[in-house]
PDB file of N, CA and C in Angstrom:
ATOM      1  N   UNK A   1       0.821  -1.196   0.000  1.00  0.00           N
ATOM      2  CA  UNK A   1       0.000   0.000   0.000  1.00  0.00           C
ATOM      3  C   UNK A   1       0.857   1.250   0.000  1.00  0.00           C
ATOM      4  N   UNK A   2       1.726   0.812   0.648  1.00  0.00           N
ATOM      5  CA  UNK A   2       2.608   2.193   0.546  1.00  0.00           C
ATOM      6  C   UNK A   2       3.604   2.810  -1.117  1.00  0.00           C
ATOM      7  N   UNK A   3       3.863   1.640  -1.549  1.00  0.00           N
ATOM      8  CA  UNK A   3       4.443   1.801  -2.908  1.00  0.00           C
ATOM      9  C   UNK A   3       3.029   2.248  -3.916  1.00  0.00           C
ATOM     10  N   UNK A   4       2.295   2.192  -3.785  1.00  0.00           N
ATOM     11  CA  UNK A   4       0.601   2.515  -4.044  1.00  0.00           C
ATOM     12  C   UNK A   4       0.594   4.758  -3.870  1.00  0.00           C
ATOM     13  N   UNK A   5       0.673   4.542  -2.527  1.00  0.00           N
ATOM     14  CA  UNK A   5       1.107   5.821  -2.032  1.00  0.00           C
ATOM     15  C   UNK A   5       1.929   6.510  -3.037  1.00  0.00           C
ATOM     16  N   UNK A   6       3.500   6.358  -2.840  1.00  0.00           N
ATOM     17  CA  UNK A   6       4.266   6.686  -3.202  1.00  0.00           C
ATOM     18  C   UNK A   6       4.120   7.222  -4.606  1.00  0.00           C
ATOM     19  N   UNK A   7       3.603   6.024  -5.008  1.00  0.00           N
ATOM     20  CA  UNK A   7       3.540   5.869  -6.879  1.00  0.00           C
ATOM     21  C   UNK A   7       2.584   7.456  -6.977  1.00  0.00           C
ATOM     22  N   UNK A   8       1.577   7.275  -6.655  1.00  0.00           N
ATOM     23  CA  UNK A   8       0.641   8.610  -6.962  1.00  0.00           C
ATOM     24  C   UNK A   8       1.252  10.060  -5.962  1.00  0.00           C
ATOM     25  N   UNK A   9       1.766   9.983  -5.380  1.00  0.00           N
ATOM     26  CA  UNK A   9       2.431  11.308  -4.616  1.00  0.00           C
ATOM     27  C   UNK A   9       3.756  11.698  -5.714  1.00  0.00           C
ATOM     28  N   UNK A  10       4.416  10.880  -6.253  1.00  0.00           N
ATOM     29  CA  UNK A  10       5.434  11.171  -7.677  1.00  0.00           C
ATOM     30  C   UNK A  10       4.905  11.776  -8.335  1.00  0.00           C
ATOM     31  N   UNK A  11       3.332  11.275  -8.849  1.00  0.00           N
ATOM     32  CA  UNK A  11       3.226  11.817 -10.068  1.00  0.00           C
ATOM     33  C   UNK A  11       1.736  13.167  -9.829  1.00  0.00           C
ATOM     34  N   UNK A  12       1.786  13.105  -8.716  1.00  0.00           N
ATOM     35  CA  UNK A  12       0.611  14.209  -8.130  1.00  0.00           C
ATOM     36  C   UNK A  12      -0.512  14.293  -9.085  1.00  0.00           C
ATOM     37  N   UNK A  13      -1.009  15.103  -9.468  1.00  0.00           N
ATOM     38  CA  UNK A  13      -2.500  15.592 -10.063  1.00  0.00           C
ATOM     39  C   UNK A  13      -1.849  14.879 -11.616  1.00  0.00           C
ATOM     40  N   UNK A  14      -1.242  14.268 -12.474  1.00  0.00           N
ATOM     41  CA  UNK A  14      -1.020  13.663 -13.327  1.00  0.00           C
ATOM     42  C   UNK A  14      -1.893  12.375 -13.184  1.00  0.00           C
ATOM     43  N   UNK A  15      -1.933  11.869 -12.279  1.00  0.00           N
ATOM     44  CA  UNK A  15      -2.754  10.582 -12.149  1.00  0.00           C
ATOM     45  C   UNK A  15      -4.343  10.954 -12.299  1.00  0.00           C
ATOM     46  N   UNK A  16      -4.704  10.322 -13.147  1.00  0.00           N
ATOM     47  CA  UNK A  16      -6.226  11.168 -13.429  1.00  0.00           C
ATOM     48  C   UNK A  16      -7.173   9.720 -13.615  1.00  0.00           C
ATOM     49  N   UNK A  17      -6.404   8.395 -12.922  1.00  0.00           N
ATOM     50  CA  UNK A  17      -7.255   7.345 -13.587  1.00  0.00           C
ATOM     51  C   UNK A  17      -8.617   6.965 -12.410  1.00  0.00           C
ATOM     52  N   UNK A  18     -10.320   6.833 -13.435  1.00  0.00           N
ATOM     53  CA  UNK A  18     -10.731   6.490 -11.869  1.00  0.00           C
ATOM     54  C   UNK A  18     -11.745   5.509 -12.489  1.00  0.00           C
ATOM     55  N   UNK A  19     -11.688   4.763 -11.305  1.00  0.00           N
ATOM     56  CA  UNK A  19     -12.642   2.949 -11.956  1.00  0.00           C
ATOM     57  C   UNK A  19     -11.905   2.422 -10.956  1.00  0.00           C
ATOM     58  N   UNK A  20     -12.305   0.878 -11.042  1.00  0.00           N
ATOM     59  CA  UNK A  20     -11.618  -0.385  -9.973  1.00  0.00           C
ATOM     60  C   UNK A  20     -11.466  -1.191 -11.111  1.00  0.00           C
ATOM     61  N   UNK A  21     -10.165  -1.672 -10.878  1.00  0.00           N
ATOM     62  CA  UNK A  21      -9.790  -3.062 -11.206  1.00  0.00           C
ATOM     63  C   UNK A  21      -9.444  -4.364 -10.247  1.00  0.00           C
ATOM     64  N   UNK A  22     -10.220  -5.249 -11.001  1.00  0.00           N
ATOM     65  CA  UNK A  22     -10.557  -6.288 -10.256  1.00  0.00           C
ATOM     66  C   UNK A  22      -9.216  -7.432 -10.450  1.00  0.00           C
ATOM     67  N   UNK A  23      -8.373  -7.150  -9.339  1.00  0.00           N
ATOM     68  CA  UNK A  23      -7.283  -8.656  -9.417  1.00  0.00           C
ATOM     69  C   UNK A  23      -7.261 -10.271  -8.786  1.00  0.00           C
ATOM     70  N   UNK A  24      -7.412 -10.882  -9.733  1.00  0.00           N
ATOM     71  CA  UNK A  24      -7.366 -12.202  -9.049  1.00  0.00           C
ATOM     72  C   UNK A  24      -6.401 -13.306  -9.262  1.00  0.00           C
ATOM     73  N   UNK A  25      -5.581 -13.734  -8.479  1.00  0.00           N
ATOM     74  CA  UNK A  25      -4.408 -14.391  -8.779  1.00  0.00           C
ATOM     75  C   UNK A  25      -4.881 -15.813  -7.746  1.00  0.00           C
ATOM     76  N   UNK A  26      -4.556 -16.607  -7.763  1.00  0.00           N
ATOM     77  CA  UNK A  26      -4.467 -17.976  -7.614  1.00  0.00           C
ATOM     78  C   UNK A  26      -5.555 -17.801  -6.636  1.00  0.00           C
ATOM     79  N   UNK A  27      -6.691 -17.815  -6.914  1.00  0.00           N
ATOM     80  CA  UNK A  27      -7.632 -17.667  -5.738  1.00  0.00           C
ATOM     81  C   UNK A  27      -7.578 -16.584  -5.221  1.00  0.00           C
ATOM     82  N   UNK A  28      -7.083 -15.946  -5.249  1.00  0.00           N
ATOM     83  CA  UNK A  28      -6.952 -14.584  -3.733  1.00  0.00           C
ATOM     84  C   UNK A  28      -7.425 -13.112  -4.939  1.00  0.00           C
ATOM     85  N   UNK A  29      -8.141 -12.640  -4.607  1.00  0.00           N
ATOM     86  CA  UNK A  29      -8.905 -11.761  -5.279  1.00  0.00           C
ATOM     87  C   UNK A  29      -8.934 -10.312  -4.424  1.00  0.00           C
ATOM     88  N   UNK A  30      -8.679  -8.991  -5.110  1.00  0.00           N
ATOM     89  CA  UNK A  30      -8.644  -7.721  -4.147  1.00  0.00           C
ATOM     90  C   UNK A  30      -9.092  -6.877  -5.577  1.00  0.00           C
ATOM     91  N   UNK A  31      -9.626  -5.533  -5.194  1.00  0.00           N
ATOM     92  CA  UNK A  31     -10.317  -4.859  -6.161  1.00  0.00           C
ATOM     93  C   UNK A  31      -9.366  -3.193  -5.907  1.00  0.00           C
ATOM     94  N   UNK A  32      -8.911  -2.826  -6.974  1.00  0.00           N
ATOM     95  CA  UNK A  32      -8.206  -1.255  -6.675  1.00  0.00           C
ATOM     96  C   UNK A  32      -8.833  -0.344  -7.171  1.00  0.00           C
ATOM     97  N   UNK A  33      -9.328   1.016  -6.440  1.00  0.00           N
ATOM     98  CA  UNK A  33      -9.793   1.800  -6.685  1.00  0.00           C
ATOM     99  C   UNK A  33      -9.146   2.606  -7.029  1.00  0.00           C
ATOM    100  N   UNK A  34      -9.612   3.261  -7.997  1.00  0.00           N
ATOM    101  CA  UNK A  34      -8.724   4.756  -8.124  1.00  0.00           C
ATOM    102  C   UNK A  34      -9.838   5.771  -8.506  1.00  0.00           C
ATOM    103  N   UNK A  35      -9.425   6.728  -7.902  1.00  0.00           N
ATOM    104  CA  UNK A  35     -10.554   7.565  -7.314  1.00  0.00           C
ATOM    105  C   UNK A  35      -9.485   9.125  -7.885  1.00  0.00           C
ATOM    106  N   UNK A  36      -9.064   9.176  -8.660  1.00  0.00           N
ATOM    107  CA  UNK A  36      -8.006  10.905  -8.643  1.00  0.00           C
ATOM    108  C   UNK A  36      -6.794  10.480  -8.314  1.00  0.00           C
ATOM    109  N   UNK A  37      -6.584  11.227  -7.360  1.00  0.00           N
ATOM    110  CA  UNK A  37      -5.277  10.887  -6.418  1.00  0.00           C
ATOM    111  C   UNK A  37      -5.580  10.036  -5.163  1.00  0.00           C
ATOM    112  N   UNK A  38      -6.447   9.238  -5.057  1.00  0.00           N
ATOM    113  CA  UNK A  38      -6.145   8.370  -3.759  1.00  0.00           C
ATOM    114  C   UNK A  38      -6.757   6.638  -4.661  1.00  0.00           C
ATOM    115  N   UNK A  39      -6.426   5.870  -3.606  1.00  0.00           N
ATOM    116  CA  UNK A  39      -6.406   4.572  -3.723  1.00  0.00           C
ATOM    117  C   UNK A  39      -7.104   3.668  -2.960  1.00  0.00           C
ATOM    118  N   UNK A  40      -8.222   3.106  -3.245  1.00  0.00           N
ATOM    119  CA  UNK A  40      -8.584   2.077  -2.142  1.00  0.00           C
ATOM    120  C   UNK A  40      -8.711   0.743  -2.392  1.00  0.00           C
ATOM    121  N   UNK A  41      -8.123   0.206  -1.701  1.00  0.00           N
ATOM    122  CA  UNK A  41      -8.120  -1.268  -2.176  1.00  0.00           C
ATOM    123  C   UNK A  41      -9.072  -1.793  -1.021  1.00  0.00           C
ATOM    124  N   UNK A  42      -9.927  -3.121  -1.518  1.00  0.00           N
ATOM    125  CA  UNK A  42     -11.151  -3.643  -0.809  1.00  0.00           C
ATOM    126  C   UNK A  42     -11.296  -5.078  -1.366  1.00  0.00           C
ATOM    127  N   UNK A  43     -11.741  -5.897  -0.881  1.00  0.00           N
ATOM    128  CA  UNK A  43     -12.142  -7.598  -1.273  1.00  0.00           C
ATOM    129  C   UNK A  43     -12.881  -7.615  -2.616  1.00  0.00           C
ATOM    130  N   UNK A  44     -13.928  -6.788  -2.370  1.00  0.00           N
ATOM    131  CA  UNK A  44     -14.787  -6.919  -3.760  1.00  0.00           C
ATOM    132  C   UNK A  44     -15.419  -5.437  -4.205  1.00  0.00           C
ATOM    133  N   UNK A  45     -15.761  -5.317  -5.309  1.00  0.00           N
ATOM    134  CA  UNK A  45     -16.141  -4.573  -6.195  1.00  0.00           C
ATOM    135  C   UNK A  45     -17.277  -4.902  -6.545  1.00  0.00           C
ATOM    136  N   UNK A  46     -18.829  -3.562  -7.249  1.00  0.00           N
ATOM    137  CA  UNK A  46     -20.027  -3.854  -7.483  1.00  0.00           C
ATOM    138  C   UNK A  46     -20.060  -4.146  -9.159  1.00  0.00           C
ATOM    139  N   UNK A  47     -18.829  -3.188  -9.794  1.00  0.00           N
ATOM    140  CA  UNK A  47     -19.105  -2.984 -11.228  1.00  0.00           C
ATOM    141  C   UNK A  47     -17.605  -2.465 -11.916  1.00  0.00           C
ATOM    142  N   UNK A  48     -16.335  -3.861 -11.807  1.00  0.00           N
ATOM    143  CA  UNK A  48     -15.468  -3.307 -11.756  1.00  0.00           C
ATOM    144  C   UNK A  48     -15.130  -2.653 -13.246  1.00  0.00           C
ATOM    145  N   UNK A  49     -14.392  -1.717 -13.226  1.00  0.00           N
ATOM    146  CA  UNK A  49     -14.014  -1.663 -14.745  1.00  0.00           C
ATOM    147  C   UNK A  49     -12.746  -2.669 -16.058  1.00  0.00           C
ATOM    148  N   UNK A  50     -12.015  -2.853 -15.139  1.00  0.00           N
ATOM    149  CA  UNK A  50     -11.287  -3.855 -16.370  1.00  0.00           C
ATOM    150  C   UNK A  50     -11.381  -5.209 -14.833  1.00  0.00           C
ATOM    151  N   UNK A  51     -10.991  -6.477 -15.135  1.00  0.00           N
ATOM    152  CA  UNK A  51     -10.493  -7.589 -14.237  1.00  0.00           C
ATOM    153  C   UNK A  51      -9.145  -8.497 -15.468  1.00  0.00           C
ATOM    154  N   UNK A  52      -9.027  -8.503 -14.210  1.00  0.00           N
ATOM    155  CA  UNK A  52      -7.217  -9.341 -14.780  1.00  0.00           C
ATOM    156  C   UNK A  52      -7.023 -10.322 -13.869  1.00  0.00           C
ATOM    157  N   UNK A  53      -7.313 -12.024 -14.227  1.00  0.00           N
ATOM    158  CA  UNK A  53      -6.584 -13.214 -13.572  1.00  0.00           C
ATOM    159  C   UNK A  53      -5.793 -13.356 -14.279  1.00  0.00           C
ATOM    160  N   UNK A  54      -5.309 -14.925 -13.155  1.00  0.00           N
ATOM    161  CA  UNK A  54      -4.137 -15.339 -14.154  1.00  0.00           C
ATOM    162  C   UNK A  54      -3.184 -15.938 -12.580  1.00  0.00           C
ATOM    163  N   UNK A  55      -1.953 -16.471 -12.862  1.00  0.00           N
ATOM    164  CA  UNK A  55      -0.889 -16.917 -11.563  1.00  0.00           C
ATOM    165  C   UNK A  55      -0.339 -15.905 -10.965  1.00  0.00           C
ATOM    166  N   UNK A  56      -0.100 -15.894  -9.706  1.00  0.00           N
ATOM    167  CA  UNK A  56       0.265 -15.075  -9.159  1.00  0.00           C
ATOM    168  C   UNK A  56       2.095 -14.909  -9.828  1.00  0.00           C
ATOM    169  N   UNK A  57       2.333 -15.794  -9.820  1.00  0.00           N
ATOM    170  CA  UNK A  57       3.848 -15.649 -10.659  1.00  0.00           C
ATOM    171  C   UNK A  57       3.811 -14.900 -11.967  1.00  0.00           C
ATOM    172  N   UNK A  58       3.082 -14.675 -12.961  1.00  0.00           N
ATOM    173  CA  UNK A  58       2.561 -14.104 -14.155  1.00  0.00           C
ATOM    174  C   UNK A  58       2.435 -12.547 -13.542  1.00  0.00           C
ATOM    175  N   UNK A  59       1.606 -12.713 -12.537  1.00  0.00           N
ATOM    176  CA  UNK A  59       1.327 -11.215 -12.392  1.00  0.00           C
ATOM    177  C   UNK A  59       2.671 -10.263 -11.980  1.00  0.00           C
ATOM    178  N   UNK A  60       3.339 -11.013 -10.506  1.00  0.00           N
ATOM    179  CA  UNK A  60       4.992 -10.700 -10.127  1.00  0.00           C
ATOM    180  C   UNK A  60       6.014 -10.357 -11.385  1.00  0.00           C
ATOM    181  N   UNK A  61       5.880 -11.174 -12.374  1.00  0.00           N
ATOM    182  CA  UNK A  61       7.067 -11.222 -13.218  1.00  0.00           C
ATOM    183  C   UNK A  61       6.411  -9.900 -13.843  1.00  0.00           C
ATOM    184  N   UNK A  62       5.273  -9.682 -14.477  1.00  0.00           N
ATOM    185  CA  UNK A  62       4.985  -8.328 -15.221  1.00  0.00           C
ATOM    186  C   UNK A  62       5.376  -7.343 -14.560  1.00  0.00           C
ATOM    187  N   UNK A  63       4.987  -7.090 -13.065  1.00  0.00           N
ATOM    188  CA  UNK A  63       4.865  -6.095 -12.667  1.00  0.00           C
ATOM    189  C   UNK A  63       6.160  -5.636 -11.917  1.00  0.00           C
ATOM    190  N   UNK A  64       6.948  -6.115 -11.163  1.00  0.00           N
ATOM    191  CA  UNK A  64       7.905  -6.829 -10.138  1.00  0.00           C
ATOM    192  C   UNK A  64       9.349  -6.553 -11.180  1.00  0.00           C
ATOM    193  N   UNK A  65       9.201  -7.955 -11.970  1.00  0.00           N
ATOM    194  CA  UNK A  65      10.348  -8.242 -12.829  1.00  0.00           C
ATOM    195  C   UNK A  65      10.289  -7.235 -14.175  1.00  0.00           C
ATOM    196  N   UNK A  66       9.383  -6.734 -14.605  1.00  0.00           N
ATOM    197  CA  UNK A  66       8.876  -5.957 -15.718  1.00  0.00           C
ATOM    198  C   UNK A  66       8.833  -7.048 -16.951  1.00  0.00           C
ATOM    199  N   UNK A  67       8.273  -7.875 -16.943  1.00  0.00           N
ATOM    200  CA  UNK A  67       8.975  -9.068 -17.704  1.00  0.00           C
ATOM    201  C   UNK A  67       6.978  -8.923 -18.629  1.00  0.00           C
ATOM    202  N   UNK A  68       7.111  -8.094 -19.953  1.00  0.00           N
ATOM    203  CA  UNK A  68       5.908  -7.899 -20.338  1.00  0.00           C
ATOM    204  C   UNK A  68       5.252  -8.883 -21.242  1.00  0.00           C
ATOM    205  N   UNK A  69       6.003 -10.023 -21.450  1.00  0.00           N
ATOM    206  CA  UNK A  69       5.757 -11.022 -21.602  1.00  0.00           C
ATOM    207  C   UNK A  69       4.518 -12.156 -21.200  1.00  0.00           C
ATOM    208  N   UNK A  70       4.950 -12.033 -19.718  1.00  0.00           N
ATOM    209  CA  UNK A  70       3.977 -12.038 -18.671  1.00  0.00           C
ATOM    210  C   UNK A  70       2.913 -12.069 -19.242  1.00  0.00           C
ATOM    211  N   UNK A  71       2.205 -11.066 -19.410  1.00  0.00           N
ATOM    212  CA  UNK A  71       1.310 -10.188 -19.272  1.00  0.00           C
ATOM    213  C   UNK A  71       0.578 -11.076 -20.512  1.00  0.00           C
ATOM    214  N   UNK A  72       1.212 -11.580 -21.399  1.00  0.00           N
ATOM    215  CA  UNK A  72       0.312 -12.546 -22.466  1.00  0.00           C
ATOM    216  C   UNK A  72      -0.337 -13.977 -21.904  1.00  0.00           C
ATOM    217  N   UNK A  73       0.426 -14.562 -20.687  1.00  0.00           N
ATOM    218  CA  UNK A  73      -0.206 -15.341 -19.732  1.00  0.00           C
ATOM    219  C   UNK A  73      -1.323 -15.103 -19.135  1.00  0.00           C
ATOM    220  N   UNK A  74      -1.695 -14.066 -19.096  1.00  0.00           N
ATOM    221  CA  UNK A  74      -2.359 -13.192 -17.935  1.00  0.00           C
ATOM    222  C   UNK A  74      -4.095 -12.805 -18.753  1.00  0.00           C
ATOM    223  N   UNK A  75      -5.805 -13.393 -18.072  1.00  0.00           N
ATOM    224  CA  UNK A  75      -6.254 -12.796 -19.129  1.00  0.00           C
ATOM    225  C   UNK A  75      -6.812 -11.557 -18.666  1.00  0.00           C
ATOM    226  N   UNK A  76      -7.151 -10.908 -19.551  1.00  0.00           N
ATOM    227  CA  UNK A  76      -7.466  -9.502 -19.207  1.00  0.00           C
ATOM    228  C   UNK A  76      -9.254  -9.110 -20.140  1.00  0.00           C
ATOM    229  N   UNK A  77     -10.059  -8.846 -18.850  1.00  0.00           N
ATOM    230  CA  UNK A  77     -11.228  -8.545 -18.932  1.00  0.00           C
ATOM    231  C   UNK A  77     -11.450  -6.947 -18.712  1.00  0.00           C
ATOM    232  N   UNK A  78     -12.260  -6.185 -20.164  1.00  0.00           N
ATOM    233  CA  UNK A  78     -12.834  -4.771 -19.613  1.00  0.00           C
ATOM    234  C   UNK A  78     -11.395  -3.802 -20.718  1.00  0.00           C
ATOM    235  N   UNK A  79     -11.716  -3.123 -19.956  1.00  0.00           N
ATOM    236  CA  UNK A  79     -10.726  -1.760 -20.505  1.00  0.00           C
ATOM    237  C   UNK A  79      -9.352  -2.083 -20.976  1.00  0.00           C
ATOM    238  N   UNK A  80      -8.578  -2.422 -21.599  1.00  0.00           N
ATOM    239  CA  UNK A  80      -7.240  -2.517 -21.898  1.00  0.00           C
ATOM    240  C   UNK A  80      -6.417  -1.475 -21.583  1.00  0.00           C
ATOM    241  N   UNK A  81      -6.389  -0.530 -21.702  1.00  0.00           N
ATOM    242  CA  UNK A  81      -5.673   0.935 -21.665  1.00  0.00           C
ATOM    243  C   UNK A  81      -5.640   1.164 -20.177  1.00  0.00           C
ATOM    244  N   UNK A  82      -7.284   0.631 -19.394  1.00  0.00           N
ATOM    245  CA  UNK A  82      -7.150   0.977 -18.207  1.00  0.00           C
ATOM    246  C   UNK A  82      -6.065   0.423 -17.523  1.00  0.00           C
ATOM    247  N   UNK A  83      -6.554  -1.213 -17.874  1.00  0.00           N
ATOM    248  CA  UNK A  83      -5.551  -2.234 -17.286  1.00  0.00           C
ATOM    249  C   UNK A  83      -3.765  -1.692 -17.247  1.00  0.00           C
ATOM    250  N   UNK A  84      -3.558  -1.218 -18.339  1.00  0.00           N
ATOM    251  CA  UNK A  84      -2.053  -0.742 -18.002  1.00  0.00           C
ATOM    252  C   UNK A  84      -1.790   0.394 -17.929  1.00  0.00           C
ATOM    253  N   UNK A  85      -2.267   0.941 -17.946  1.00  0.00           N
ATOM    254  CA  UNK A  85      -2.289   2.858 -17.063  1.00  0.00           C
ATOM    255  C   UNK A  85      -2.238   2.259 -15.358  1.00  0.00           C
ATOM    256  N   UNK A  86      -3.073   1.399 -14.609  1.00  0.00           N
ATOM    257  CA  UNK A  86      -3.186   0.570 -13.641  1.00  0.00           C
ATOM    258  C   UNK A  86      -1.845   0.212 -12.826  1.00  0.00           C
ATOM    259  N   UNK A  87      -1.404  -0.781 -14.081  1.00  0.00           N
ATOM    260  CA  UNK A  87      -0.228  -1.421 -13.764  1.00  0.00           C
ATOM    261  C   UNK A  87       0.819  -1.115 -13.518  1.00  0.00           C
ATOM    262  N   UNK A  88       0.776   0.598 -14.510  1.00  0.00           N
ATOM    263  CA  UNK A  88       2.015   0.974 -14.075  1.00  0.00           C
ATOM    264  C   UNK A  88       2.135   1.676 -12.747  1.00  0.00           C
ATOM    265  N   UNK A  89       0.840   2.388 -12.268  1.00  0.00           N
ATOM    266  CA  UNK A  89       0.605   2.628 -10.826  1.00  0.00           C
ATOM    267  C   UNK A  89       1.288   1.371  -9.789  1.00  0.00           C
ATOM    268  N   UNK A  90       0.640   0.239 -10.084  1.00  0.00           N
ATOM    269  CA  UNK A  90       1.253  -0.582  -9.232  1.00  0.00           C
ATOM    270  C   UNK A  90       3.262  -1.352  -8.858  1.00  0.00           C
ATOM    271  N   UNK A  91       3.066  -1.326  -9.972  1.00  0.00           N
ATOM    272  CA  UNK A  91       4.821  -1.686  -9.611  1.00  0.00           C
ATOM    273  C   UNK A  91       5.224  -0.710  -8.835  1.00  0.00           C
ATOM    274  N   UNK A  92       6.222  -1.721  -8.095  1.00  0.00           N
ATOM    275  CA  UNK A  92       7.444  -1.408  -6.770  1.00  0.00           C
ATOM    276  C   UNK A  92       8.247   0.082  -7.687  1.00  0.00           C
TER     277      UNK A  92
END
């Protein structure tokens, strides 16, 4: 959560993305909000805008390792553009 933080305090009022994306990796499922500049992450979502499963190793190596490869393992439901405007919020 804090690299979450961080990520949007770098890029201040530049971050303009707002919807939830819905992540689910080997069972374990969390929903990210983006709301402007803040972030909420929560279990579930009513109406997310993009969802992305797939292995939790798939997701690490994209995001983690930058390994965009990945990311063709990975399937991706909803917005495309959102999904990686998203992603790049999330990496370390």
């Amino acid at each position: 959560m804090s690299g979450l933080r961080r990520n949007l305090e770098q890029r201040g009022r530049a971050c303009t993305l707002s919807g939830v994306l819905e992540v689910e990796a080997d069972g374990m499922r969390a929903c990210v909000e983006f709301d402007g500049a803040s972030v909420v992450v929560s279990p579930a979502a009513t109406k997310p805008r993009a969802r992305v499963s797939g292995s939790l190793n798939d997701l690490v190596a994209a995001l983690v390792h930058r390994r965009w490869g990945a990311l063709w393992r990975v399937r991706v439901r909803g917005n495309r553009l959102f999904v990686l405007r998203a992603l790049r919020l999330l990496r370390p």
